[in-house]
Protein backbone atom coordinates (compact mmCIF):
# COMPACT_ATOMS: atom_id res chain seq x y z
CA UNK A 1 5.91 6.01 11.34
CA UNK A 2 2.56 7.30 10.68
CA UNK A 3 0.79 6.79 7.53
CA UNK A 4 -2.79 8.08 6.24
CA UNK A 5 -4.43 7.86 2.50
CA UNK A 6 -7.68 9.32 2.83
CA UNK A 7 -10.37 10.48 0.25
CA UNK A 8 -13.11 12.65 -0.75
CA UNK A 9 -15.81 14.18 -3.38
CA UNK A 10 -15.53 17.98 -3.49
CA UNK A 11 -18.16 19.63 -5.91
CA UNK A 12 -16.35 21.93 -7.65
CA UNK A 13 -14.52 21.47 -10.61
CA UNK A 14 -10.87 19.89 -10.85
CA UNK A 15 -9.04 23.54 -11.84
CA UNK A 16 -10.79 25.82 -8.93
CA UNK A 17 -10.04 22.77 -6.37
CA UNK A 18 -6.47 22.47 -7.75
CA UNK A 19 -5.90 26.63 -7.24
CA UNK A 20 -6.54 26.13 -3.39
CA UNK A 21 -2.52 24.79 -3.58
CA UNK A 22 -1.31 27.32 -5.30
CA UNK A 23 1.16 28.98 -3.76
CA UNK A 24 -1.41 31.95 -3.29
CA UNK A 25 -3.54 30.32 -1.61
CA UNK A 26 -1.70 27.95 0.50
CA UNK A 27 -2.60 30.08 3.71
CA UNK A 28 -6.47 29.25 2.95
CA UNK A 29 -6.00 25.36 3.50
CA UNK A 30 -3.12 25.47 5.35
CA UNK A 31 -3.68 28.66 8.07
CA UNK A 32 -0.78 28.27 10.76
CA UNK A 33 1.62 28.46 8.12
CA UNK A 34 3.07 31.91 8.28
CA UNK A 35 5.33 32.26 5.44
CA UNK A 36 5.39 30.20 2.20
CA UNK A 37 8.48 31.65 -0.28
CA UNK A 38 9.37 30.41 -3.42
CA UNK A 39 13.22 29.90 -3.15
CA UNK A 40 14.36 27.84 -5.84
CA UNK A 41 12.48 26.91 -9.97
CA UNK A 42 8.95 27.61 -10.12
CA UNK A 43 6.03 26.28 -8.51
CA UNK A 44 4.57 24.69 -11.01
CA UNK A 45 7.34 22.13 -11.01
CA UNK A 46 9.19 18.96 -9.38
CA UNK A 47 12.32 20.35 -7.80
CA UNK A 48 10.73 23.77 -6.63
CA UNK A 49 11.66 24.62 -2.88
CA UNK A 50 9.88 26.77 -0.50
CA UNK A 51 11.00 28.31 2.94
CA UNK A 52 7.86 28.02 5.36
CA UNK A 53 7.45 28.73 8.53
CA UNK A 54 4.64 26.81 10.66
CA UNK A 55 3.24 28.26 13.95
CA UNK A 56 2.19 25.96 16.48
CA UNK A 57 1.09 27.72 19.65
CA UNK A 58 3.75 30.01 20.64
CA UNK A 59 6.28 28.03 18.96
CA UNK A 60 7.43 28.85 14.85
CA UNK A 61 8.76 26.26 12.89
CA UNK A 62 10.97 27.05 9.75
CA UNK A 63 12.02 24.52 7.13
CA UNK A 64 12.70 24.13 3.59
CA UNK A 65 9.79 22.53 1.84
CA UNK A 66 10.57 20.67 -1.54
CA UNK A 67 8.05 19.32 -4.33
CA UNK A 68 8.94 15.89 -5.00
CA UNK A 69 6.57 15.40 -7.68
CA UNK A 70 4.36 17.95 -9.75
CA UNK A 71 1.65 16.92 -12.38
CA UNK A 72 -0.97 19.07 -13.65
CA UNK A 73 -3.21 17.43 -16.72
CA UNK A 74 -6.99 18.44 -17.54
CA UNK A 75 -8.26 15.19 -15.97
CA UNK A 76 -5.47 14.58 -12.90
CA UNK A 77 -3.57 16.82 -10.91
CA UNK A 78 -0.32 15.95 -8.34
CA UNK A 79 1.34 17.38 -5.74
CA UNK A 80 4.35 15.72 -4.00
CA UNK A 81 5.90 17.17 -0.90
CA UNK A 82 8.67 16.95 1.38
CA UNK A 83 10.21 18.83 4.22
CA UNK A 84 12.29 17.90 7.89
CA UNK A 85 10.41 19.75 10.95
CA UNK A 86 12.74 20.69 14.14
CA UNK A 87 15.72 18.19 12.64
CA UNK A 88 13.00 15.13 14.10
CA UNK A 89 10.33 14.44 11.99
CA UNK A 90 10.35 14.50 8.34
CA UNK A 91 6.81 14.58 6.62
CA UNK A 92 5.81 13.46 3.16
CA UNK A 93 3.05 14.91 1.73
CA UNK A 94 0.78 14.04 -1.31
CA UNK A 95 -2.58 16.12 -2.70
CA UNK A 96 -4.03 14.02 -5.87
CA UNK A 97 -7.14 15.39 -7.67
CA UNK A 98 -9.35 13.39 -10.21
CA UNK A 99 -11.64 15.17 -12.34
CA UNK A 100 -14.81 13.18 -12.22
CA UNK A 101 -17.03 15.36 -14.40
CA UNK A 102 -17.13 19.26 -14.64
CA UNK A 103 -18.10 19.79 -11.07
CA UNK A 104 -17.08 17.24 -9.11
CA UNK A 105 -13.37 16.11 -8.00
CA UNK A 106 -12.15 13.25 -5.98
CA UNK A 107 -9.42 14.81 -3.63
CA UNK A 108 -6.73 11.99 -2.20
CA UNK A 109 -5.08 13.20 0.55
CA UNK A 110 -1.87 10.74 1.62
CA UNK A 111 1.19 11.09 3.67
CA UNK A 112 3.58 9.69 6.48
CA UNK A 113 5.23 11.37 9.21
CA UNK A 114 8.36 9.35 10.31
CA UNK A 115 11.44 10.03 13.02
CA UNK A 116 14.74 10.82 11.73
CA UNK A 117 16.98 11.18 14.93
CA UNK A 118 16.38 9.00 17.84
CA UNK A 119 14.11 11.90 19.93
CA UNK A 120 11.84 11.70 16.52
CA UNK A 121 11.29 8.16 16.40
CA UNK A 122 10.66 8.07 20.15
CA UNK A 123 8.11 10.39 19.65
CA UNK A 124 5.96 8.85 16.55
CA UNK A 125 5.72 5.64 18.99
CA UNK A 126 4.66 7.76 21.74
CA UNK A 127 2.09 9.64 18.79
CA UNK A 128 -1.64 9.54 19.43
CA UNK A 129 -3.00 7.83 16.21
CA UNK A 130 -6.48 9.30 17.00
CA UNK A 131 -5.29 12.55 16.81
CA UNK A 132 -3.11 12.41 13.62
CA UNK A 133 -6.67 11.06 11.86
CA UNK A 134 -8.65 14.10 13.05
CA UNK A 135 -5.70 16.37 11.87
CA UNK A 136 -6.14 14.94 8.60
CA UNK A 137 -9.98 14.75 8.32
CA UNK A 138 -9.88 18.61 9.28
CA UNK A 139 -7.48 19.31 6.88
CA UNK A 140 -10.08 17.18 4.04
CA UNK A 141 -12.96 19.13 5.69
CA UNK A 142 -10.59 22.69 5.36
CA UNK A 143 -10.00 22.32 1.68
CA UNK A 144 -13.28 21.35 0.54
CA UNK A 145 -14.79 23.99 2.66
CA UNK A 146 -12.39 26.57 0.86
CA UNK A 147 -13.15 24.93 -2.57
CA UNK A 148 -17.34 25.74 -2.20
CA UNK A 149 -16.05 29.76 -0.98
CA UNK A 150 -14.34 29.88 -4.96
């Protein structure tokens, strides 16, 4: 299993950092995913699920995506997700925003990535640890970049 909690200062306020994961927007922080579709509550909810579809390379992934956990208060916003990629690898995502004063917010980004059939698990041992840090600094980098363009 891979596991990351990392954390940042964005200077924009709590509710135009918090839009960037919106369903709207989603494509802004998260740009190889090629469809994100609301197919079951609302997104503003735990229990929502989405069908996305990922595109790595030449390759596109499809999976159901579901919110775990969904919080959204004037001083903390939280995002909880989960979804199974390619029947191997199922990835837990969490996106935690602290208002800090009107224009700054600490983002938390946190997650694992674990095998669930034996080809998965094979694979997160063989997994470059390196490179699953730098995917998730450029994803910290990508939505605070996003955040300063609102």
């Amino acid at each position: 299993m891979i596991e990351w909690k990392d954390e940042t200062i964005i200077e924009r306020d709590i509710e135009t950092v918090w839009s960037l994961f919106s369903d709207r927007n989603i494509k802004k922080i998260m740009p190889k995913v090629e469809e994100h579709v609301l197919v079951e509550k609302s997104e503003t909810e735990a229990g929502a699920k989405h069908r996305q579809s990922y595109r790595e390379g030449k390759r596109v992934e499809s999976y159901i995506v579901e919110t775990l956990a969904y919080e959204d208060t004037p001083l903390e916003k939280h995002k909880k997700i989960s979804f199974i990629v390619g029947k191997a690898f199922e990835i837990n995502l969490s996106f935690t925003l602290k208002k800090i004063d009107e224009t700054h917010t600490k983002f938390i980004y946190s997650g694992h990535n674990k095998g669930v059939n034996f080809v998965g698990r094979a694979m997160m041992k063989l997994a470059n640890k390196k490179g699953n840090e730098q995917v998730v600094q450029d994803f910290m980098e990508r939505v605070n970049r996003e955040a300063m363009k609102l």
